[in-house]
PDB file of N, CA and C in Angstrom:
ATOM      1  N   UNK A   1     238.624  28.929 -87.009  1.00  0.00           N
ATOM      2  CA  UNK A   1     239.571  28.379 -86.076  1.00  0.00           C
ATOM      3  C   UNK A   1     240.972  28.801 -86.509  1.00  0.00           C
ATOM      4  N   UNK A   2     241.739  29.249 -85.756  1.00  0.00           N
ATOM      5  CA  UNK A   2     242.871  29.738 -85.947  1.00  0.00           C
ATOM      6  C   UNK A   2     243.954  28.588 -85.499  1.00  0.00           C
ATOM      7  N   UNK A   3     244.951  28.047 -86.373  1.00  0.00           N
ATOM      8  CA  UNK A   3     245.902  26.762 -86.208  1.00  0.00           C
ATOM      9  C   UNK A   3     247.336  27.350 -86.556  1.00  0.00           C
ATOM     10  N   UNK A   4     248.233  27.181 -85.745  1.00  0.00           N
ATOM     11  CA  UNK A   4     249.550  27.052 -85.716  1.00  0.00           C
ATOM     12  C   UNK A   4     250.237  26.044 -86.779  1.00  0.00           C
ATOM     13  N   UNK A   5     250.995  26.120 -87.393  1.00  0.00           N
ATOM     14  CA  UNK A   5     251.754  25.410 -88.768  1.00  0.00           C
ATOM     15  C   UNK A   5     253.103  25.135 -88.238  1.00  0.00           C
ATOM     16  N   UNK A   6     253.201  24.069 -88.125  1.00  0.00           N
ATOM     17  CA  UNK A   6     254.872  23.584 -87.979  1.00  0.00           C
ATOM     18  C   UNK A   6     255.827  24.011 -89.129  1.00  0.00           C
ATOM     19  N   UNK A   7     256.846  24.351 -89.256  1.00  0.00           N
ATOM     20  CA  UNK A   7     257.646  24.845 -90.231  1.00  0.00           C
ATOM     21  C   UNK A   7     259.083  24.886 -90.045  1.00  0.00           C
ATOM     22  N   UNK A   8     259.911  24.210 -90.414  1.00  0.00           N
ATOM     23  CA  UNK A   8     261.080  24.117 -90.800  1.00  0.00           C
ATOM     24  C   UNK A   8     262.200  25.457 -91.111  1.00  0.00           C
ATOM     25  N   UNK A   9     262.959  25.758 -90.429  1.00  0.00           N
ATOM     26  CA  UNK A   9     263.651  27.248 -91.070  1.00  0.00           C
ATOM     27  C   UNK A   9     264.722  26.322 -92.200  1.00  0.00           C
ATOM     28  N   UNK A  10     264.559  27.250 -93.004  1.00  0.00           N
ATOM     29  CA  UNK A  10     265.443  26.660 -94.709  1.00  0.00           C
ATOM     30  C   UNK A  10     266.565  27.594 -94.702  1.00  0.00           C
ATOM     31  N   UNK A  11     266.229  29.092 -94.384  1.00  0.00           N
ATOM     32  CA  UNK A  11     267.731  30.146 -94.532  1.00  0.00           C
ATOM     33  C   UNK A  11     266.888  31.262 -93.748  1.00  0.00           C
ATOM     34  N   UNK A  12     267.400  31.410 -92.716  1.00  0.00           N
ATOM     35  CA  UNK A  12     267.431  32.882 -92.042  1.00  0.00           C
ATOM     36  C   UNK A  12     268.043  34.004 -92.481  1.00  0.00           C
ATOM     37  N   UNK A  13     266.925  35.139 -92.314  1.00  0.00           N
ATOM     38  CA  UNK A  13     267.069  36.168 -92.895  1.00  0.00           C
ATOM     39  C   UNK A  13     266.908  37.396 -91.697  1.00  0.00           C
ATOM     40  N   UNK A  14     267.695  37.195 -90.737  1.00  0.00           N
ATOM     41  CA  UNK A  14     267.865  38.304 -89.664  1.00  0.00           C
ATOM     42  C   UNK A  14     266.322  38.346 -88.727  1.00  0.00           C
ATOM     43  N   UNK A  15     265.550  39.869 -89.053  1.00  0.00           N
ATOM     44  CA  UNK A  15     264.126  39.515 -88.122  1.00  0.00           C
ATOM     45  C   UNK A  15     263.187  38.595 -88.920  1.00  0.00           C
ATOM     46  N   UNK A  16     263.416  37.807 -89.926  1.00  0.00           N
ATOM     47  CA  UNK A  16     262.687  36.551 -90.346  1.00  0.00           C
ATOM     48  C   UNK A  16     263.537  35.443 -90.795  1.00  0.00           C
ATOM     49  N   UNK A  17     262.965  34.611 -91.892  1.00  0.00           N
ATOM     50  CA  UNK A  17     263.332  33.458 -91.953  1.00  0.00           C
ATOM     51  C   UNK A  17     262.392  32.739 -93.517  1.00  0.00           C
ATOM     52  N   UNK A  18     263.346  32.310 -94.417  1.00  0.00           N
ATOM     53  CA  UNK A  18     262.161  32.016 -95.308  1.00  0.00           C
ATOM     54  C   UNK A  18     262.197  30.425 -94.588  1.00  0.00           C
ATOM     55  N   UNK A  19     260.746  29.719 -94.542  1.00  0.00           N
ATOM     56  CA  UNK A  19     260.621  28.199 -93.352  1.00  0.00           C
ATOM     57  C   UNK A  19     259.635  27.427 -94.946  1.00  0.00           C
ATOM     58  N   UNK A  20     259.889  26.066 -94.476  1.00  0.00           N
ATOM     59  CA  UNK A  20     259.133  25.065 -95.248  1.00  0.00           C
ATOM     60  C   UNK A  20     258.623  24.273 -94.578  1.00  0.00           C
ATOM     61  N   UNK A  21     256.804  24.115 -95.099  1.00  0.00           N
ATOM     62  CA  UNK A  21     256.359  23.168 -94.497  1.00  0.00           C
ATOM     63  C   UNK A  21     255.390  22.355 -95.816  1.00  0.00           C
ATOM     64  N   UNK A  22     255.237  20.988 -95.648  1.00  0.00           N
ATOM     65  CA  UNK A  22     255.104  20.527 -96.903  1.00  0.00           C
ATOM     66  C   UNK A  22     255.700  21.161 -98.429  1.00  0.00           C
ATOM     67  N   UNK A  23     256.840  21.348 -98.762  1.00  0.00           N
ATOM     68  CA  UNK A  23     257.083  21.874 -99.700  1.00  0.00           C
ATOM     69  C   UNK A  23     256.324  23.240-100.300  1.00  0.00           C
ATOM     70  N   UNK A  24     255.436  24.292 -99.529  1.00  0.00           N
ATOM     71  CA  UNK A  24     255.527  25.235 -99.780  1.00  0.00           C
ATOM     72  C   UNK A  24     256.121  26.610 -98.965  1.00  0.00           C
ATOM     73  N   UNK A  25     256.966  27.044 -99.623  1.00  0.00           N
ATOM     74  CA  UNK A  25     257.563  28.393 -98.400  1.00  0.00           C
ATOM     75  C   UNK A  25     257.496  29.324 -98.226  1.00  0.00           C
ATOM     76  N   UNK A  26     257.520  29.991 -97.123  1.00  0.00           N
ATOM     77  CA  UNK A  26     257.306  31.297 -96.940  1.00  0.00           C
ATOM     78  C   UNK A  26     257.606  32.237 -96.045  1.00  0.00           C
ATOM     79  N   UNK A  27     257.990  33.361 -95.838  1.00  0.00           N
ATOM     80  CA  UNK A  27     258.256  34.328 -95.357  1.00  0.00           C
ATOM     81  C   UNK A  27     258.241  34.011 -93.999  1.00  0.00           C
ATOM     82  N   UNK A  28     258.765  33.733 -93.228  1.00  0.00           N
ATOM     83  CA  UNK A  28     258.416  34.299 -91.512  1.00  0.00           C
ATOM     84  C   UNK A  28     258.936  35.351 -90.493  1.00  0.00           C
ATOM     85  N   UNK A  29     258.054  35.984 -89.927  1.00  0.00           N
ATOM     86  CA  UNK A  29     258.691  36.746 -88.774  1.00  0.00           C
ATOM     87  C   UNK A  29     259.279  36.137 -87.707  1.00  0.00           C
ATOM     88  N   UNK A  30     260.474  36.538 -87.109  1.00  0.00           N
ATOM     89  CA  UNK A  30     260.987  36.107 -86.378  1.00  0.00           C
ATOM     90  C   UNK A  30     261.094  36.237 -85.009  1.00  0.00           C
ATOM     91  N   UNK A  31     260.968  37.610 -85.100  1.00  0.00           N
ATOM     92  CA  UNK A  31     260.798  38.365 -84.031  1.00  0.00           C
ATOM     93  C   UNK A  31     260.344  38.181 -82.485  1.00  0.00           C
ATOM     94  N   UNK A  32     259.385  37.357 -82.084  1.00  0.00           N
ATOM     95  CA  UNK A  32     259.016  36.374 -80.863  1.00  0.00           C
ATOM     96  C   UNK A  32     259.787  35.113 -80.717  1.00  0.00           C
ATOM     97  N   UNK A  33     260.807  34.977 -81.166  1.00  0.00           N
ATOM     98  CA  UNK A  33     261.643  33.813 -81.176  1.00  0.00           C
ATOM     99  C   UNK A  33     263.098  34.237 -81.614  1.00  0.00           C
ATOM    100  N   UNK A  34     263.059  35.223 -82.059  1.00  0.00           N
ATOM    101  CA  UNK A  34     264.969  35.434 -82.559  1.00  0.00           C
ATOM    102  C   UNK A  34     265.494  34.242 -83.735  1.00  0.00           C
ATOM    103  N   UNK A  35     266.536  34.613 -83.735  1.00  0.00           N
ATOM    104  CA  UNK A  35     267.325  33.982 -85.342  1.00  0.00           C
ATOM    105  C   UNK A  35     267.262  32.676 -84.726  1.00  0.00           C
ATOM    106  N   UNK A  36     266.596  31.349 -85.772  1.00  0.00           N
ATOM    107  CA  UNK A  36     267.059  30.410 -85.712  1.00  0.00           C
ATOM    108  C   UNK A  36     267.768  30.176 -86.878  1.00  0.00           C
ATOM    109  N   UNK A  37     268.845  28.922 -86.160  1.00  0.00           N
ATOM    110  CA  UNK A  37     269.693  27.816 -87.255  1.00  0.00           C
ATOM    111  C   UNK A  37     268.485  27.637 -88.574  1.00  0.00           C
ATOM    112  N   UNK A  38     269.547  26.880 -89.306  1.00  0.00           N
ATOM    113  CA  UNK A  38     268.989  26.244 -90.986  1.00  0.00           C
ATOM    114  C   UNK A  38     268.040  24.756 -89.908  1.00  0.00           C
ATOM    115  N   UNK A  39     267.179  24.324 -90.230  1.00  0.00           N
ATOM    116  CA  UNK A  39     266.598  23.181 -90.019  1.00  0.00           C
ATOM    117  C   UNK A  39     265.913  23.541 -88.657  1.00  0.00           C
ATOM    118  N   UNK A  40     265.890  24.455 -87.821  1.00  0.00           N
ATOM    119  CA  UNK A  40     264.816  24.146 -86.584  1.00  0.00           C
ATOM    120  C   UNK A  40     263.434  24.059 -86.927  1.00  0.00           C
ATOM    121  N   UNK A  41     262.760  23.890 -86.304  1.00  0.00           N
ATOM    122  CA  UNK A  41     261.300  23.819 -86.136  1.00  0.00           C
ATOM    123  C   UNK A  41     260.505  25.149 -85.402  1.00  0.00           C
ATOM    124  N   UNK A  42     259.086  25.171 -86.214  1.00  0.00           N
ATOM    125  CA  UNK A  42     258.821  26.706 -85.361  1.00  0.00           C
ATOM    126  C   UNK A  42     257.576  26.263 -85.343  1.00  0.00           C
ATOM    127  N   UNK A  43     256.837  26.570 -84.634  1.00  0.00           N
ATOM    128  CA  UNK A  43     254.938  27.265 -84.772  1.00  0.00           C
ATOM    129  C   UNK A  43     254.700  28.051 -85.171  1.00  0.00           C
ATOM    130  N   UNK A  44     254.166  28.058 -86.314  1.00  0.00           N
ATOM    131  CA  UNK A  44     253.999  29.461 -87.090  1.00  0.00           C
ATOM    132  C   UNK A  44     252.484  29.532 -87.538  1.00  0.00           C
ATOM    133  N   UNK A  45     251.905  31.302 -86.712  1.00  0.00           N
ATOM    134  CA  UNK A  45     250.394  31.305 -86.762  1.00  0.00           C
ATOM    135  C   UNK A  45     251.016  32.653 -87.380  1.00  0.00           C
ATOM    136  N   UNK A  46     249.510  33.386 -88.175  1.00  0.00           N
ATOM    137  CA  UNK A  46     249.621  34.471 -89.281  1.00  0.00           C
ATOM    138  C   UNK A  46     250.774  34.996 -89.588  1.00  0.00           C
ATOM    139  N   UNK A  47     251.535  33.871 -89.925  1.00  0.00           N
ATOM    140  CA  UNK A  47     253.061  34.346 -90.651  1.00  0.00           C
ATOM    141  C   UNK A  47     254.149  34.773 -89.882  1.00  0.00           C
ATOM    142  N   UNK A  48     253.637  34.455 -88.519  1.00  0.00           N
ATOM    143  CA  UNK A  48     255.231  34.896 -87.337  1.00  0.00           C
ATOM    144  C   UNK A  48     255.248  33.420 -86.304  1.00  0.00           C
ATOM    145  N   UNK A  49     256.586  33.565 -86.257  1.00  0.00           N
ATOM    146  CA  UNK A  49     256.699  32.275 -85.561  1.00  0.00           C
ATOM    147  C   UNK A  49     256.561  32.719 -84.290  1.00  0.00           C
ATOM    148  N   UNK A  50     255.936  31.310 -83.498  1.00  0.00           N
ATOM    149  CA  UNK A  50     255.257  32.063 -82.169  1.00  0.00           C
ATOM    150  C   UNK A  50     256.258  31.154 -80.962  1.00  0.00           C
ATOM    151  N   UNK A  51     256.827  29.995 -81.533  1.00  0.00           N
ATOM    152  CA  UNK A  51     257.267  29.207 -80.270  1.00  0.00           C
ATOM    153  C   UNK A  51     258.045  28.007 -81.338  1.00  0.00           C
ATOM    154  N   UNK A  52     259.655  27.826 -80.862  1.00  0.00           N
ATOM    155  CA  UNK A  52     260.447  27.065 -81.506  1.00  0.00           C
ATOM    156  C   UNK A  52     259.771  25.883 -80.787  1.00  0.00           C
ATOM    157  N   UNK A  53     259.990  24.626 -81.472  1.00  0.00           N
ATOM    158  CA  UNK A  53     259.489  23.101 -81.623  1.00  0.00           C
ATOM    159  C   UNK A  53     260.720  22.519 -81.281  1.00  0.00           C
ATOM    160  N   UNK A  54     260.391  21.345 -80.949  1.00  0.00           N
ATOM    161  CA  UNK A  54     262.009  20.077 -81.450  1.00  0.00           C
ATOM    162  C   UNK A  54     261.255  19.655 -82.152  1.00  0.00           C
ATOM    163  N   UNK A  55     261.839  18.371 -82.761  1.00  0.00           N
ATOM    164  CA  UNK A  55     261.606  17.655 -83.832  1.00  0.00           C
ATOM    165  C   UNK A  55     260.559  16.565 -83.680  1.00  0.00           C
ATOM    166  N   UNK A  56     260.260  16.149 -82.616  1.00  0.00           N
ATOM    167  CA  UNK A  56     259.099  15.162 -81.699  1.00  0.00           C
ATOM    168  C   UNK A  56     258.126  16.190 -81.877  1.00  0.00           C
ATOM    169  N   UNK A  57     257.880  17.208 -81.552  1.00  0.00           N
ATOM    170  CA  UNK A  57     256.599  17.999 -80.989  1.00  0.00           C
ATOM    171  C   UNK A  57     256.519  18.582 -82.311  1.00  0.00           C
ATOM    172  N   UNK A  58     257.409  18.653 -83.236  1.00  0.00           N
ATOM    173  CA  UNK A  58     256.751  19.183 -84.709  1.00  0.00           C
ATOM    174  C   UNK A  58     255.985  18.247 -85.360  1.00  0.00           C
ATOM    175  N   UNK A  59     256.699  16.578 -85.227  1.00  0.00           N
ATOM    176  CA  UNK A  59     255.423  15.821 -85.442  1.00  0.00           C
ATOM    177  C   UNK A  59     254.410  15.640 -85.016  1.00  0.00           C
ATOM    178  N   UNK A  60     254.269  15.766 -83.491  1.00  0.00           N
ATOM    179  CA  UNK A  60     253.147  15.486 -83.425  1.00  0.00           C
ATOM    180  C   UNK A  60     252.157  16.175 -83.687  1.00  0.00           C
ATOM    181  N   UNK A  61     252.356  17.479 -83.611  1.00  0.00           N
ATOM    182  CA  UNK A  61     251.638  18.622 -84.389  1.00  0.00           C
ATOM    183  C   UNK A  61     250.783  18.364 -85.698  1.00  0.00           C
ATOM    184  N   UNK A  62     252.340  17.468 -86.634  1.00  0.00           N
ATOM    185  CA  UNK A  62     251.735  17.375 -87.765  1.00  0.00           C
ATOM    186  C   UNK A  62     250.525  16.379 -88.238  1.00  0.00           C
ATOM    187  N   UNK A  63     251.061  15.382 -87.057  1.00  0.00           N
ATOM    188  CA  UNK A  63     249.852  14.297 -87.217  1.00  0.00           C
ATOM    189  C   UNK A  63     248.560  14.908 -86.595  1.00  0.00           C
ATOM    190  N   UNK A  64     248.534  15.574 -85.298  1.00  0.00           N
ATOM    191  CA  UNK A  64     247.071  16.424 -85.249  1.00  0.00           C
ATOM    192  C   UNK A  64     246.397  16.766 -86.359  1.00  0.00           C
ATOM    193  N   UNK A  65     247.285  17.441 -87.236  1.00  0.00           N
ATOM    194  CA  UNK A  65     246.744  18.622 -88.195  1.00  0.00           C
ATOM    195  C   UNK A  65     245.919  17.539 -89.161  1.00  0.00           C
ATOM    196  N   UNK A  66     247.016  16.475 -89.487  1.00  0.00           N
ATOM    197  CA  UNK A  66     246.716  15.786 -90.370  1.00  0.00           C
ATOM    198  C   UNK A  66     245.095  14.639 -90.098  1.00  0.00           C
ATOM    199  N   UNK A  67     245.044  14.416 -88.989  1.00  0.00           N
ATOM    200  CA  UNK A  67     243.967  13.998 -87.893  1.00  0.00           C
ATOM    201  C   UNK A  67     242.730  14.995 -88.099  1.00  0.00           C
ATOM    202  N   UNK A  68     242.945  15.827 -88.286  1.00  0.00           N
ATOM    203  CA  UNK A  68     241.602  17.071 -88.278  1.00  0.00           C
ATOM    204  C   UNK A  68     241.097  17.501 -89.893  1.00  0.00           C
ATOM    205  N   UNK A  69     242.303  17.400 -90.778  1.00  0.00           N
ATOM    206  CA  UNK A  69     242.512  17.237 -92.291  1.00  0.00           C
ATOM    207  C   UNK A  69     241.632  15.954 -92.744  1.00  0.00           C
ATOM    208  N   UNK A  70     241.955  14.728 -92.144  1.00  0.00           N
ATOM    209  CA  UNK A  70     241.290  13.543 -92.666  1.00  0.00           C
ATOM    210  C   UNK A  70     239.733  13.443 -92.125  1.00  0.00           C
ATOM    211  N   UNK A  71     239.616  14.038 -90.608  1.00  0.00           N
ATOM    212  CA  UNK A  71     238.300  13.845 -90.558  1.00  0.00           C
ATOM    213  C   UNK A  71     237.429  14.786 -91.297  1.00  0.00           C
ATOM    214  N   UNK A  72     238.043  16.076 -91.698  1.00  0.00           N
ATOM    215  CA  UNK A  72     237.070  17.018 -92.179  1.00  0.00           C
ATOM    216  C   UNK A  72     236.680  16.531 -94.040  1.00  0.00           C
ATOM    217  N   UNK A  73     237.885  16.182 -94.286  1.00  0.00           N
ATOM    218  CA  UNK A  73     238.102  15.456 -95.573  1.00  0.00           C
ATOM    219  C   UNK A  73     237.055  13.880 -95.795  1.00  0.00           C
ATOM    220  N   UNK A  74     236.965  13.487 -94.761  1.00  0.00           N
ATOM    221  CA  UNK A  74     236.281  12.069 -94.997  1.00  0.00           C
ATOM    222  C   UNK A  74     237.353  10.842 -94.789  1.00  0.00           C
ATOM    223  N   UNK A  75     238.163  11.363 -94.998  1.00  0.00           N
ATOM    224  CA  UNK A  75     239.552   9.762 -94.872  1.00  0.00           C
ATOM    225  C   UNK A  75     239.942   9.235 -93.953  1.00  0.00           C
ATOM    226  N   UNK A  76     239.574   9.969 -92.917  1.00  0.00           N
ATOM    227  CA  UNK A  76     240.040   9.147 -91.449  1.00  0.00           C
ATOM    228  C   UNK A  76     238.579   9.074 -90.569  1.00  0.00           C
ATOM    229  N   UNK A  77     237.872   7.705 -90.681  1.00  0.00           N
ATOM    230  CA  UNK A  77     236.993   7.946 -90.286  1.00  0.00           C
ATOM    231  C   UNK A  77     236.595   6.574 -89.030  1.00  0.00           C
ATOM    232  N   UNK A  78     237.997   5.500 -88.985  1.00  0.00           N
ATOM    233  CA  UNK A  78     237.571   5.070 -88.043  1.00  0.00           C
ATOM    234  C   UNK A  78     238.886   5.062 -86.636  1.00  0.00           C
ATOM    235  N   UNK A  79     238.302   4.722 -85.299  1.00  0.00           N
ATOM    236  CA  UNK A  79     238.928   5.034 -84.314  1.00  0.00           C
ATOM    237  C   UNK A  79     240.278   4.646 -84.165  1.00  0.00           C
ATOM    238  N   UNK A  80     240.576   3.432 -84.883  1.00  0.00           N
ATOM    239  CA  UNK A  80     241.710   3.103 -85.184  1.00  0.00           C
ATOM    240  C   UNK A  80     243.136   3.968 -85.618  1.00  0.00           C
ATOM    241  N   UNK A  81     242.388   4.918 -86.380  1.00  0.00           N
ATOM    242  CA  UNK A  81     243.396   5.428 -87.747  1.00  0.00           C
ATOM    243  C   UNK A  81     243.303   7.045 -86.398  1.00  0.00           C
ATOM    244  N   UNK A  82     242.466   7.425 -86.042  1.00  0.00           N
ATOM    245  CA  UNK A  82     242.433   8.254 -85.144  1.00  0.00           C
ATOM    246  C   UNK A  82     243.364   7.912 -83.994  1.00  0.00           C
ATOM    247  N   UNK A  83     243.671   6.768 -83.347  1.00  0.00           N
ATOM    248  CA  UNK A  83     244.804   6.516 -82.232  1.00  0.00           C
ATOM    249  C   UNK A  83     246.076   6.449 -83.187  1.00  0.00           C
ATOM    250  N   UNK A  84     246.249   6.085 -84.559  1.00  0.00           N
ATOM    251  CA  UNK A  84     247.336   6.179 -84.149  1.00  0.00           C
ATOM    252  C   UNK A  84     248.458   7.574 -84.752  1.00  0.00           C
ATOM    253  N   UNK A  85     246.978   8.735 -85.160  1.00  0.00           N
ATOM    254  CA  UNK A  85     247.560   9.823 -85.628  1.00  0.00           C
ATOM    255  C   UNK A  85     247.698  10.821 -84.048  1.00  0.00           C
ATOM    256  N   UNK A  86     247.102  10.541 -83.103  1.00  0.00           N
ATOM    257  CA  UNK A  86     247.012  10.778 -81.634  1.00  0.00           C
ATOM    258  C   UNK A  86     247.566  10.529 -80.723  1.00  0.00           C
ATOM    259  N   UNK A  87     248.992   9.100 -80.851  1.00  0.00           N
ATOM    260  CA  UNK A  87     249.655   8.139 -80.125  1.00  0.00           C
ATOM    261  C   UNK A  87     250.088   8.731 -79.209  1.00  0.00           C
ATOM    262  N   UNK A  88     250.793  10.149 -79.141  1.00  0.00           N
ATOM    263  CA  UNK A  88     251.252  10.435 -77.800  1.00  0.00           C
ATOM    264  C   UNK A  88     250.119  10.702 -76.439  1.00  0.00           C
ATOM    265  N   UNK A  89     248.678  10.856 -77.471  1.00  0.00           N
ATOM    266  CA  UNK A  89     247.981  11.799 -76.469  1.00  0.00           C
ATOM    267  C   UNK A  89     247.686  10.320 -75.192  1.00  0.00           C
ATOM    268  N   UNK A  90     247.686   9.257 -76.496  1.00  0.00           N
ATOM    269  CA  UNK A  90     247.173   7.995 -75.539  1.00  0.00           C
ATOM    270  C   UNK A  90     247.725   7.367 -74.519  1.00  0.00           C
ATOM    271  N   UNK A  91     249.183   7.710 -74.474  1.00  0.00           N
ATOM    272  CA  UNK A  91     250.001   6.971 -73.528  1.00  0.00           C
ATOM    273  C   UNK A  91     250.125   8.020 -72.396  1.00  0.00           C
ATOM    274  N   UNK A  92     249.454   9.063 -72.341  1.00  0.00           N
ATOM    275  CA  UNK A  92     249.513   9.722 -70.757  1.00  0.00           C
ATOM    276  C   UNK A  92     247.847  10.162 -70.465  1.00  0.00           C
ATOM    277  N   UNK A  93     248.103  10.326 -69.223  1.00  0.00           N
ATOM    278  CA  UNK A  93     246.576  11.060 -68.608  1.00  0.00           C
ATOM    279  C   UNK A  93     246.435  12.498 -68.886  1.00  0.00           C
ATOM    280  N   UNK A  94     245.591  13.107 -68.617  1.00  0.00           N
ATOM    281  CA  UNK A  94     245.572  14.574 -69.225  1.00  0.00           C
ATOM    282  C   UNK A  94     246.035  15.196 -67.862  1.00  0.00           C
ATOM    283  N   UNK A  95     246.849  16.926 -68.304  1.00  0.00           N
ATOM    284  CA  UNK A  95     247.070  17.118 -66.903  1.00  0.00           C
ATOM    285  C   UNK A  95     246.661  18.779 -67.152  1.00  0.00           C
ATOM    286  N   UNK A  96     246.333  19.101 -66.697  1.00  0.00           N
ATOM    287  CA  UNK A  96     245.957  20.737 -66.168  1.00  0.00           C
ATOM    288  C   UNK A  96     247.475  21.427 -66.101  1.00  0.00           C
ATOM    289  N   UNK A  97     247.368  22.469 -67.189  1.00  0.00           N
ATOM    290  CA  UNK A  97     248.514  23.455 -67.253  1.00  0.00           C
ATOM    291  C   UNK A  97     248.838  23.533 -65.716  1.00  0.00           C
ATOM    292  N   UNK A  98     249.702  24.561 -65.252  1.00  0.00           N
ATOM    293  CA  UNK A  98     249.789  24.641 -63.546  1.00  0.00           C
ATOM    294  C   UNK A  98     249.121  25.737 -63.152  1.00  0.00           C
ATOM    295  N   UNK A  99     249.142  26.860 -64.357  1.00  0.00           N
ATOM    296  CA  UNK A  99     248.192  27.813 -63.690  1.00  0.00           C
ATOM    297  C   UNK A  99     246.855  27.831 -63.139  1.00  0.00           C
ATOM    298  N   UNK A 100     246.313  26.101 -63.706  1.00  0.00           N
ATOM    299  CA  UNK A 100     244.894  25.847 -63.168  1.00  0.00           C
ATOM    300  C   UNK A 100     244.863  24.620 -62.328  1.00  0.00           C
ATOM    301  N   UNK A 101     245.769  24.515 -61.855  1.00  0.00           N
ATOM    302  CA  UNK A 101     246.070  23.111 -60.983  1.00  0.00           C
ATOM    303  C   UNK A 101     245.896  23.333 -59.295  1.00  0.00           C
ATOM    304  N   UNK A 102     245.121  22.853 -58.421  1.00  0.00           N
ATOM    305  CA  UNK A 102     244.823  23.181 -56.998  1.00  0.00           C
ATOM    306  C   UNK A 102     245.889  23.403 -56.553  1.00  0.00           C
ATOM    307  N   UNK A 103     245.716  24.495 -55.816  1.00  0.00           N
ATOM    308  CA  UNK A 103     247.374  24.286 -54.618  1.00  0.00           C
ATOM    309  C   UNK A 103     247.595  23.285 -53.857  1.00  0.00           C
ATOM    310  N   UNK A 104     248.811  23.188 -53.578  1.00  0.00           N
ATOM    311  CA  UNK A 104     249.381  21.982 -53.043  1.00  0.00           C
ATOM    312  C   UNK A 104     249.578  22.356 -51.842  1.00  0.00           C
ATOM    313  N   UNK A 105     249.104  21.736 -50.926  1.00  0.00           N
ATOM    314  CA  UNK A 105     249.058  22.007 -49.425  1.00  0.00           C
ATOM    315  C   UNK A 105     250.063  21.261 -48.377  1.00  0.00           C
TER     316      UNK A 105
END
């Protein structure tokens, strides 16, 4: 399974960026996103950032990750601890990107 990493830019370095996520750092390409500021947020899959974050959607990211970490781990194993690493997903209905959404007549 291939997962996207939330990451923090620490000091930009023109077409990259060295970024931190849990205190380890590393290299990123920049290049699909251009120079960010000190402190934005990125998605970062095989070492290039793919799509800048705000600061809401980097968490919630992180609690997914961390949600999929605990169940594979054993630590999050009842439904409880699952809503509330999930909280945003619970307070809306699911909606179909638009490219797969019926036309509107």
């Amino acid at each position: 399974m291939c997962i996207g990493i939330p990451m923090q830019v620490v000091e930009p370095q023109g077409s990259y960026a060295l970024c931190e996520h849990q205190g380890l750092m590393e290299r990123v390409d920049m290049v699909l996103v251009g120079e960010q500021p000190i402190g934005s947020w990125l998605l970062v899959f095989l070492g290039a950032a793919r799509e800048v974050l705000t600061e809401q959607r980097a968490h919630q990211v992180q609690q997914a990750l961390a949600a999929l970490q605990g169940i594979q781990d054993g630590t999050v194993t009842d439904g409880q601890a699952l809503d509330a690493l999930f909280a945003d997903l619970l307070e809306q209905e699911p909606q179909l990107p638009a490219h797969l959404q019926p036309p509107q007549s």
